[in-house]
Protein backbone atom coordinates (compact mmCIF):
# COMPACT_ATOMS: atom_id res chain seq x y z
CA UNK A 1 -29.16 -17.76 -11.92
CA UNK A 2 -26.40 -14.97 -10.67
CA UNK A 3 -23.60 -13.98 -13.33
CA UNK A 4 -20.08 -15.51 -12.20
CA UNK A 5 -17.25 -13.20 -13.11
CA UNK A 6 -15.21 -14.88 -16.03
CA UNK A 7 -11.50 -16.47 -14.02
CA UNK A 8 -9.60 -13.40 -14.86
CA UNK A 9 -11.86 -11.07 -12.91
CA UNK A 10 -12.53 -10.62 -9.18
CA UNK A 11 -16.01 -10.11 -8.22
CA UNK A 12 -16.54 -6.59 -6.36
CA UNK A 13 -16.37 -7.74 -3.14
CA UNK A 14 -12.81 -9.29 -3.88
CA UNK A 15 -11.83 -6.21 -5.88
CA UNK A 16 -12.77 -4.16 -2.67
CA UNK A 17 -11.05 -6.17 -0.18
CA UNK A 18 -8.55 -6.33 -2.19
CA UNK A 19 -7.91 -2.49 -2.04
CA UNK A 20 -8.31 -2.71 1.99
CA UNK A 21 -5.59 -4.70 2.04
CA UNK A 22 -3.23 -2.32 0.22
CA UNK A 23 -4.55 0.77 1.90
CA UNK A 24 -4.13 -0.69 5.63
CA UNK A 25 -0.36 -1.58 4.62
CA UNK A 26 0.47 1.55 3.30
CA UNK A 27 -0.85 3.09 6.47
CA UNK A 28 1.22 0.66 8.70
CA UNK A 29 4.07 1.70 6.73
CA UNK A 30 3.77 4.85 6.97
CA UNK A 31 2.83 5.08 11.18
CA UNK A 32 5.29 2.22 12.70
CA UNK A 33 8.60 3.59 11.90
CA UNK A 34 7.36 6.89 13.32
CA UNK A 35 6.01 4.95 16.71
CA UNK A 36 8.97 3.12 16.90
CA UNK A 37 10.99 6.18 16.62
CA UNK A 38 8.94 7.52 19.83
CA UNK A 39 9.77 4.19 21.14
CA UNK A 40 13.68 4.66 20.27
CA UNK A 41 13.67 8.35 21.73
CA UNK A 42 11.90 7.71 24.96
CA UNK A 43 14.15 4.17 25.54
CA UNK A 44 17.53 6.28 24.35
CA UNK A 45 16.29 9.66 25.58
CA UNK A 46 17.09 11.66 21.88
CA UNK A 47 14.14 13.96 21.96
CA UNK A 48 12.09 14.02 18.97
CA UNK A 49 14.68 12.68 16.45
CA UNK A 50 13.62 9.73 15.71
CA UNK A 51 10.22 10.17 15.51
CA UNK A 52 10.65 12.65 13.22
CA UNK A 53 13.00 10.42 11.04
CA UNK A 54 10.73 7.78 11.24
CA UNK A 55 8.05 9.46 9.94
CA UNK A 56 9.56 11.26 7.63
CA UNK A 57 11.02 7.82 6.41
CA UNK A 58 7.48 6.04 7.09
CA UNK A 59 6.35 8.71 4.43
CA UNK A 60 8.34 8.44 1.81
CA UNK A 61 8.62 4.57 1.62
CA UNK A 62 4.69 4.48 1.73
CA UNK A 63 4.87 7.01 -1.26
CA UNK A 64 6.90 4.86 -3.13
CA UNK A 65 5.54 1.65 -2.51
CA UNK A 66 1.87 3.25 -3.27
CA UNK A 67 3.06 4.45 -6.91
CA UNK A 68 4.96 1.44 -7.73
CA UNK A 69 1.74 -0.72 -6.39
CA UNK A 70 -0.21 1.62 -9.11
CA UNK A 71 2.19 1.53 -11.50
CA UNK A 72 2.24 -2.61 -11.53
CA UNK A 73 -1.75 -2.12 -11.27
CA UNK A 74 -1.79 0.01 -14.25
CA UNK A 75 0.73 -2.13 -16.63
CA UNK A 76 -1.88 -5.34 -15.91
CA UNK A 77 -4.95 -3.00 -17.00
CA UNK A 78 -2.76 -2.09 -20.13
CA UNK A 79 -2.06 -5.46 -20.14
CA UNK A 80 -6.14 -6.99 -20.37
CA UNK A 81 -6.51 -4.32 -22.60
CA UNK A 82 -4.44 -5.80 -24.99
CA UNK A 83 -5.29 -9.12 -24.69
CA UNK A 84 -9.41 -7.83 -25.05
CA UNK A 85 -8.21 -6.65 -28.52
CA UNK A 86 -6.48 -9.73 -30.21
């Protein structure tokens, strides 16, 4: 008879998908505002500056939202780890 993960745990495959999830956001995040800066500077005819701002800005909100996603995963692990120990 298989082992069922306990209800606080995912199995792996959940775990896994789990993590393509956050991956393929923070890649959407990080490539649309830079193709819909291309968009804006071929409609509005500004050369490069928007793409460039919306990559740069794609970048850095992806950064951020990537450490706070690994902050929030790392204060749940501290979390179960306390929990394991009472």
């Amino acid at each position: 008879m298989p082992v069922l993960p306990s209800p606080d745990q995912k199995s792996p495959i959940g775990a896994a998908m789990e993590w393509v999830g956050r991956i393929m956001a923070l890649a959407l995040e990080m490539v649309l505002p830079g193709l819909g800066g291309t968009w804006l500077d071929g409609r509005w005819g500004t050369g490069p500056v928007l793409t460039i701002a919306g990559f740069l800005l794609g970048t850095v909100g992806g950064l951020a939202h990537l450490l706070w996603m690994t902050a929030a995963d790392d204060k749940k692990r501290r979390q179960r780890r306390r929990d394991e120990k009472q």
